[in-house]
N, C-alpha and C. Protein backbone atom coordinates (compact mmCIF):
# COMPACT_ATOMS: atom_id res chain seq x y z
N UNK A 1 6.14 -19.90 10.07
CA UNK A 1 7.21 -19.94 9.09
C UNK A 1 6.76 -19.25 7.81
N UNK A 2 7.65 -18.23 7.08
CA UNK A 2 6.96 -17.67 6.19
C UNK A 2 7.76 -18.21 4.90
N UNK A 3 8.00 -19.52 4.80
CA UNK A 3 8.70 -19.95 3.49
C UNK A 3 7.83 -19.89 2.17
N UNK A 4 8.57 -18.81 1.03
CA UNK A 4 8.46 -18.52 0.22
C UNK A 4 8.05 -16.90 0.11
N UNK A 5 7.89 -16.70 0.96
CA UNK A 5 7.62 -14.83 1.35
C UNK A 5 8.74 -14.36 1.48
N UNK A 6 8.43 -13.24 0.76
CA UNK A 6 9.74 -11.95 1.11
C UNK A 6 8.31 -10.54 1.38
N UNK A 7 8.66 -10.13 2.27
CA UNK A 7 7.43 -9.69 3.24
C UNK A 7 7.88 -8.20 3.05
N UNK A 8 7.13 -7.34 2.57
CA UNK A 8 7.66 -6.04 2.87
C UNK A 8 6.79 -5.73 4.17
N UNK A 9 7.80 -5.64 5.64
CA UNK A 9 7.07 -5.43 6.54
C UNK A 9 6.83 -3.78 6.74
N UNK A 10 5.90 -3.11 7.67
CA UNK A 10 6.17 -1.55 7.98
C UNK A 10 6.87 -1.27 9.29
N UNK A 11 7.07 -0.52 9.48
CA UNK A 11 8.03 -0.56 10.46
C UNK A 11 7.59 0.28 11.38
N UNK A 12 6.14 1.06 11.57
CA UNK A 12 5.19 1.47 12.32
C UNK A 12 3.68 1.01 12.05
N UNK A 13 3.57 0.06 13.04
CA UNK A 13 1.87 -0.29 12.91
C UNK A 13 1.60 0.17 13.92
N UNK A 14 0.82 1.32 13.79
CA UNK A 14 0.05 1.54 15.10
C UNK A 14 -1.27 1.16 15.24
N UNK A 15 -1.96 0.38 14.46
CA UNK A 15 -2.96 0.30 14.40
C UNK A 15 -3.67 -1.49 13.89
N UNK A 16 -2.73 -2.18 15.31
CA UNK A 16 -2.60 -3.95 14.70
C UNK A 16 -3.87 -4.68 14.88
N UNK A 17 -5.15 -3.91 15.30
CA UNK A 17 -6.50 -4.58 14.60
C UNK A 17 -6.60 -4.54 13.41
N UNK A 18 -6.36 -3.60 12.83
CA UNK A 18 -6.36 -3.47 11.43
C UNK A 18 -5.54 -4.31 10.42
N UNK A 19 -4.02 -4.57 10.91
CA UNK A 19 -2.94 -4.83 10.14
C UNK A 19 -2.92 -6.36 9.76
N UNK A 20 -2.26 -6.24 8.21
CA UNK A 20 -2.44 -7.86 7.59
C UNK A 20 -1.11 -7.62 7.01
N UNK A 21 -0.72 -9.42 6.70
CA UNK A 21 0.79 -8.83 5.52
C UNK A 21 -0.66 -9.84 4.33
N UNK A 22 -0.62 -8.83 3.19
CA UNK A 22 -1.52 -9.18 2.42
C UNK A 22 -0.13 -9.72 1.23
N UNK A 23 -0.94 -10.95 0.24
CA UNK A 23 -0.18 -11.35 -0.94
C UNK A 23 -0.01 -10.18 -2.26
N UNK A 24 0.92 -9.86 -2.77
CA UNK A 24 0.99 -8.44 -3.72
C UNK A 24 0.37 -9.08 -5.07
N UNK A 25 0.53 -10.17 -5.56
CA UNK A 25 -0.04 -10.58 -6.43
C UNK A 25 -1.47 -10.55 -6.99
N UNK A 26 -2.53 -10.33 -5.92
CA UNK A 26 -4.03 -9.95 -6.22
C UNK A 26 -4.40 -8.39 -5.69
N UNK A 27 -3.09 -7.49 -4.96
CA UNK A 27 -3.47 -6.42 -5.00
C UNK A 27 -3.78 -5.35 -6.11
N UNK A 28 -4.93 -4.62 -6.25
CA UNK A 28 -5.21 -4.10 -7.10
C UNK A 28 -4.92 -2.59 -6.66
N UNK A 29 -4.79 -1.54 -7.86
CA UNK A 29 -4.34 -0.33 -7.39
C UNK A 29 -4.20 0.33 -9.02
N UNK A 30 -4.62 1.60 -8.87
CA UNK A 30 -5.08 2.48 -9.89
C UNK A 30 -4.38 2.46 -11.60
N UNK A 31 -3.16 1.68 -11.53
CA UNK A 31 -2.20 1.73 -12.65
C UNK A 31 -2.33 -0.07 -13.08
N UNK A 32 -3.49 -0.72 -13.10
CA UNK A 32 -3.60 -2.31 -13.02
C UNK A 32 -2.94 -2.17 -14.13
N UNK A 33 -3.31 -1.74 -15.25
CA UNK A 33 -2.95 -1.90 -16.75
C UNK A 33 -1.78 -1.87 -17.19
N UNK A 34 -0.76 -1.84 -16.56
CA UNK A 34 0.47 -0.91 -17.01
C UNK A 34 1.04 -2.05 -16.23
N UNK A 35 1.98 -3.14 -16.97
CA UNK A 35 2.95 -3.94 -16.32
C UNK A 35 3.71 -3.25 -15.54
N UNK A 36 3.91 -4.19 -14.21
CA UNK A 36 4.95 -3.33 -13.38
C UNK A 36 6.51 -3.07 -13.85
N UNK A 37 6.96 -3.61 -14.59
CA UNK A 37 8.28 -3.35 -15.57
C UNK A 37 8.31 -2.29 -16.20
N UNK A 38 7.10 -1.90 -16.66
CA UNK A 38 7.27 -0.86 -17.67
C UNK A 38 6.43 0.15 -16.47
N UNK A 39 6.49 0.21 -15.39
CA UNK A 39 5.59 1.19 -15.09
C UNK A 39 6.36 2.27 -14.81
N UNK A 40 7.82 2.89 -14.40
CA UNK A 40 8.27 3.61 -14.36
C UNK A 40 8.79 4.49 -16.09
N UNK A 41 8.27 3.90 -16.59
CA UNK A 41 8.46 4.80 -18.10
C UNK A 41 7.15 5.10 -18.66
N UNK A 42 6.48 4.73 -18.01
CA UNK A 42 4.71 4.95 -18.19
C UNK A 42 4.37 6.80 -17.22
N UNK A 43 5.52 6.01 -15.79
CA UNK A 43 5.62 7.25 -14.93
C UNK A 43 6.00 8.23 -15.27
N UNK A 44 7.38 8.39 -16.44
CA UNK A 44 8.08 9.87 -16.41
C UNK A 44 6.93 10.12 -17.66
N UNK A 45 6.54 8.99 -18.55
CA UNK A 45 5.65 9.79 -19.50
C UNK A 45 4.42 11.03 -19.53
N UNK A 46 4.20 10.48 -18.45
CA UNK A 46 2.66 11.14 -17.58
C UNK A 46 2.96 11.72 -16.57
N UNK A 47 4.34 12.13 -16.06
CA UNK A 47 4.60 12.99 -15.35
C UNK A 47 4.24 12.28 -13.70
N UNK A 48 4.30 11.46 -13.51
CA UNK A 48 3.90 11.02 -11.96
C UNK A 48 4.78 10.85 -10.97
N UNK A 49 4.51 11.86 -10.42
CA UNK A 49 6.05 12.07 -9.51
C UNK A 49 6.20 10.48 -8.46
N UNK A 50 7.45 9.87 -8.54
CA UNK A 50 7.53 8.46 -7.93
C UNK A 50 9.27 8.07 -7.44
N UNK A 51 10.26 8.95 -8.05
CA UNK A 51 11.55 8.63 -8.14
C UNK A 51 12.03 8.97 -6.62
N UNK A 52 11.56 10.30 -5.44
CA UNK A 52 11.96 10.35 -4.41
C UNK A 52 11.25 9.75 -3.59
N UNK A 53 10.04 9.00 -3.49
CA UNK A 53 9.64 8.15 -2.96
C UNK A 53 10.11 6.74 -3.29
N UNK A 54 10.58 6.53 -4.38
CA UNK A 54 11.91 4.76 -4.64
C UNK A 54 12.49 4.70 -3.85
N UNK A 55 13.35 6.46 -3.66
CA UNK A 55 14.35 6.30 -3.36
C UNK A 55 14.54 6.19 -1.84
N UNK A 56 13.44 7.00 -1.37
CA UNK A 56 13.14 6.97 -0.06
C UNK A 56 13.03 5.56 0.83
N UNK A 57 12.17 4.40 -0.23
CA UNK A 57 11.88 3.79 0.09
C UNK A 57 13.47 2.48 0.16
N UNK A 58 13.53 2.53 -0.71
CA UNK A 58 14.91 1.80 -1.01
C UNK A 58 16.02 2.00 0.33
N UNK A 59 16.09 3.28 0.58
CA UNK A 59 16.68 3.61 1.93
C UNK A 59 16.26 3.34 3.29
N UNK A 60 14.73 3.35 3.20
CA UNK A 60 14.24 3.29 4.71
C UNK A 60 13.38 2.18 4.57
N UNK A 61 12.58 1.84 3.45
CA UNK A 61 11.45 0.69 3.28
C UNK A 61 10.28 1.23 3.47
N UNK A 62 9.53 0.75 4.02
CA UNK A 62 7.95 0.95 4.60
C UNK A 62 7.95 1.40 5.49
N UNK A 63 7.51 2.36 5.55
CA UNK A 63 7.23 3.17 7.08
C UNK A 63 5.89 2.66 7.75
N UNK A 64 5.26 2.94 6.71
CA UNK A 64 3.52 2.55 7.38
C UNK A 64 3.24 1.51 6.12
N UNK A 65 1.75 0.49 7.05
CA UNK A 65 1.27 -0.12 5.67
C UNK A 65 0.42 1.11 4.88
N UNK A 66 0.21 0.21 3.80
CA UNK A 66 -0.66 0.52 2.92
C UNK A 66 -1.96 0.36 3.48
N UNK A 67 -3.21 1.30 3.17
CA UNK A 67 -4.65 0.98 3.34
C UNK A 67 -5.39 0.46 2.44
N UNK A 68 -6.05 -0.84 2.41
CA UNK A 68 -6.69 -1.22 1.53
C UNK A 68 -8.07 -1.54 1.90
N UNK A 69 -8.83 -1.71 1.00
CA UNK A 69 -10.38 -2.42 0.68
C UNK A 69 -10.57 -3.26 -0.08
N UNK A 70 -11.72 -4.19 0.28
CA UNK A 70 -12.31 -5.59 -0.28
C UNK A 70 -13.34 -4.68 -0.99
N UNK A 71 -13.17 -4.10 -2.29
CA UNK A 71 -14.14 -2.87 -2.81
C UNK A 71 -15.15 -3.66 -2.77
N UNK A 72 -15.29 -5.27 -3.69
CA UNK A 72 -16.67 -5.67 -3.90
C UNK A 72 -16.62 -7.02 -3.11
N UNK A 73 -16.26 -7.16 -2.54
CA UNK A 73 -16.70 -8.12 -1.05
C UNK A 73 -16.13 -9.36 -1.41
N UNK A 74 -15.23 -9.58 -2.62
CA UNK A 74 -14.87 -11.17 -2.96
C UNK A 74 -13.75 -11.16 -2.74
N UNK A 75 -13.21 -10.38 -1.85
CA UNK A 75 -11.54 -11.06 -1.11
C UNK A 75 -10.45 -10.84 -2.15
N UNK A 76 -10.47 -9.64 -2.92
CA UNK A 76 -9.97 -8.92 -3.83
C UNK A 76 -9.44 -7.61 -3.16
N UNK A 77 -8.13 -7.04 -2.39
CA UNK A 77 -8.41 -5.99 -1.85
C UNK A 77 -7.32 -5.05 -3.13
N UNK A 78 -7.93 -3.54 -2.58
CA UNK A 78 -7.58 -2.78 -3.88
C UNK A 78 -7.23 -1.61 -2.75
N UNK A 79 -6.16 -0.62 -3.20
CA UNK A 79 -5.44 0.66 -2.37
C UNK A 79 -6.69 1.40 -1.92
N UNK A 80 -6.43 2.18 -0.93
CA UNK A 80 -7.26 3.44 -0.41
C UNK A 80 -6.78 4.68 -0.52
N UNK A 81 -7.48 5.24 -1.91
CA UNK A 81 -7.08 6.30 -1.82
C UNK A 81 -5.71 6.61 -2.37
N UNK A 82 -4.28 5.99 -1.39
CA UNK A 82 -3.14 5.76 -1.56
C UNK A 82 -2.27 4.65 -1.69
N UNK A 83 -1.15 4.66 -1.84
CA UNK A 83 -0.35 3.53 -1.88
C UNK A 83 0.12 2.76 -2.74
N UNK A 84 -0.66 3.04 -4.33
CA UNK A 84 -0.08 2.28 -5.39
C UNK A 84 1.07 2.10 -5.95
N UNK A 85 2.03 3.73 -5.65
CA UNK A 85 3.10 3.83 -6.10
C UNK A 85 4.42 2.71 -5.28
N UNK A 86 3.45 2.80 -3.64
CA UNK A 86 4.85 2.11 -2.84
C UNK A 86 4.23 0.22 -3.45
N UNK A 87 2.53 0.33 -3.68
CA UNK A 87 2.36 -1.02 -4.09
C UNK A 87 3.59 -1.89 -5.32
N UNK A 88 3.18 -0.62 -6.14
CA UNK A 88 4.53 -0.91 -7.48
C UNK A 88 6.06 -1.05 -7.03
N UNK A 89 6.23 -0.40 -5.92
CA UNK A 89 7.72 -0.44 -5.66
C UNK A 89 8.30 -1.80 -5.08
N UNK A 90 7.34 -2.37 -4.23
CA UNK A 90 7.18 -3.64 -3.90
C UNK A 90 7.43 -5.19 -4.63
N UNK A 91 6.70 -4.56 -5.69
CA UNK A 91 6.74 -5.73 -6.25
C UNK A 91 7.66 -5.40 -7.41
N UNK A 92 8.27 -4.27 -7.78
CA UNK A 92 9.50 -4.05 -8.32
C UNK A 92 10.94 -4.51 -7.71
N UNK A 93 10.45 -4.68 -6.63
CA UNK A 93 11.74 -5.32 -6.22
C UNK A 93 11.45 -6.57 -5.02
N UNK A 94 10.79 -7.72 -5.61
CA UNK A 94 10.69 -8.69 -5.22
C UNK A 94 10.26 -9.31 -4.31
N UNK A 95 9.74 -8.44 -3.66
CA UNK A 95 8.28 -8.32 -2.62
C UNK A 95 7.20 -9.46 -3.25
N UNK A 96 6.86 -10.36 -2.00
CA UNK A 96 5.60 -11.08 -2.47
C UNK A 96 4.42 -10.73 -1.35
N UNK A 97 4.49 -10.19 -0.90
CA UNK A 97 3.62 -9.25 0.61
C UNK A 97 3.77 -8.45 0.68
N UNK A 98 3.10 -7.53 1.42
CA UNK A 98 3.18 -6.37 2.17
C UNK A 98 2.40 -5.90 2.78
N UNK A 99 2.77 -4.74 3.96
CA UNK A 99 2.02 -5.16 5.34
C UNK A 99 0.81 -3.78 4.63
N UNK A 100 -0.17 -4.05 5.48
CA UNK A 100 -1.62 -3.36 4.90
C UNK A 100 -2.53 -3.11 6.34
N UNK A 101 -3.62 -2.03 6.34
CA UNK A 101 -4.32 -2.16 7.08
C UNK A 101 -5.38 -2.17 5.94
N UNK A 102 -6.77 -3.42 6.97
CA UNK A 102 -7.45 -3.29 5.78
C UNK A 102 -8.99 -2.76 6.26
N UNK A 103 -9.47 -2.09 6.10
CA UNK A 103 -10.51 -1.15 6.17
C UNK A 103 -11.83 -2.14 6.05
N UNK A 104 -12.13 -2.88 6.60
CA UNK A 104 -14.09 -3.38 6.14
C UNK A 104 -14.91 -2.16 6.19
N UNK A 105 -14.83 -1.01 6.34
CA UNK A 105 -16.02 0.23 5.96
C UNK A 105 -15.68 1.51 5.94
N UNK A 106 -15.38 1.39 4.87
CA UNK A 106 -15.24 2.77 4.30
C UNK A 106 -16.30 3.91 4.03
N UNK A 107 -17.35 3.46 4.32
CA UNK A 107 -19.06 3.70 3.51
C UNK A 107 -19.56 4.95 4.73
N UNK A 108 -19.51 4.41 6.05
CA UNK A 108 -20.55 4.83 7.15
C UNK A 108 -19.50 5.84 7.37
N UNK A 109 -20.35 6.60 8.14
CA UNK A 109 -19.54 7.85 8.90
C UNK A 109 -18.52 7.07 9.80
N UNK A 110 -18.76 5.94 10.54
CA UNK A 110 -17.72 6.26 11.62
C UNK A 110 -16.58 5.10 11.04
N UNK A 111 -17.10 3.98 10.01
CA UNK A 111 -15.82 4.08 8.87
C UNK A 111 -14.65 5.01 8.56
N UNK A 112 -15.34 5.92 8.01
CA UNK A 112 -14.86 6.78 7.34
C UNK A 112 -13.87 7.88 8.27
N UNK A 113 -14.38 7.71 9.79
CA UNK A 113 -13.37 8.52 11.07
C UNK A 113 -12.99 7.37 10.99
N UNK A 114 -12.57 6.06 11.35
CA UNK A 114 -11.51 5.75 11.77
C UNK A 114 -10.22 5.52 10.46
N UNK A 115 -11.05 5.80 9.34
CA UNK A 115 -9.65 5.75 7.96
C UNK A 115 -9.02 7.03 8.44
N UNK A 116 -9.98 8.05 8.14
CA UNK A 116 -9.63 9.43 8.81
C UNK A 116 -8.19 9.64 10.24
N UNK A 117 -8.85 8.65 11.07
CA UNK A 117 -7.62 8.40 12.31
C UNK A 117 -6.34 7.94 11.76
N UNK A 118 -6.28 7.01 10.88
CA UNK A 118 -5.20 6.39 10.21
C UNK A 118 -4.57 6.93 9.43
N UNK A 119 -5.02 8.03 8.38
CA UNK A 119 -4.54 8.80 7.27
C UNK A 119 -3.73 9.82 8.65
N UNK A 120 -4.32 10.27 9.42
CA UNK A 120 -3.63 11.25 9.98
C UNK A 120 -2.84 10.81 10.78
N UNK A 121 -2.49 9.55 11.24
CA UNK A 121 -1.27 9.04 11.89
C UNK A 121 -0.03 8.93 10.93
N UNK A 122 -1.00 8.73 9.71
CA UNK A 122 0.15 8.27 8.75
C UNK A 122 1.11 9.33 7.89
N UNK A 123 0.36 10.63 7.43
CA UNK A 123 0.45 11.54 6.94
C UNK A 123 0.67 12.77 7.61
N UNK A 124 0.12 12.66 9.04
CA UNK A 124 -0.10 14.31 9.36
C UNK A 124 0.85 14.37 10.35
N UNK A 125 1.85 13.22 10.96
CA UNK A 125 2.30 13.33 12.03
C UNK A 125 3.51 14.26 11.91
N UNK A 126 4.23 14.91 13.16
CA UNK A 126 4.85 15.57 13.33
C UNK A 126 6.04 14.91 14.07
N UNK A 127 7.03 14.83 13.77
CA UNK A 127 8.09 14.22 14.40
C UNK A 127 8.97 15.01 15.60
């Protein structure tokens, strides 16, 4: 029972060893500083392109999770790389989850191929 969640689920996991619906409230991601209210006027200030991905999202939702890391091992996970903008969109609109794969090693080479496998399912695919 997920009472009290509003879950932003993805709507392609291909990859459900990996996949969590993580809480948005301790996710961390490159814009911490910048209340999420004000973060879209923070956005046009600094030029960060984000309005056709809202909108995208608003229309279709989550396609894929987000990738995250436990950067310093205390159960704190923070974006990979990507994802902050759809992180912000989330919780702009009332999201208390959202679905994530979460990476334990990013460090080693073969870490680093299987993020590699994931970025390119996520990004490189061809429809």
């Amino acid at each position: 029972m997920t009472t009290g969640k509003n879950i932003l689920k993805a709507q392609r996991i291909t990859f459900p060893e990996y996949h969590a619906e993580l809480p948005l409230e301790g996710l961390t991601y490159k814009w911490d500083d910048v209340p999420v209210n004000e973060w879209t006027d923070y956005a046009d200030k600094w030029k960060i392109p984000y309005k056709d991905l809202f909108a995208d999202m608003k229309k279709q939702g989550l396609l894929y999770p987000v990738i995250v890391r436990d950067l310093k091992a205390n159960g704190i996970y923070r974006k990979y790389q990507c994802g902050g903008r759809r992180i912000i969109w989330a919780k702009r609109n009332g999201y208390t989850h959202i679905s994530a794969y979460i990476v334990k090693d990013w460090i080693s080479e073969e870490g680093r191929k299987q993020i590699d496998t994931i970025v390119a399912d996520q990004w490189f695919r061809i429809d």
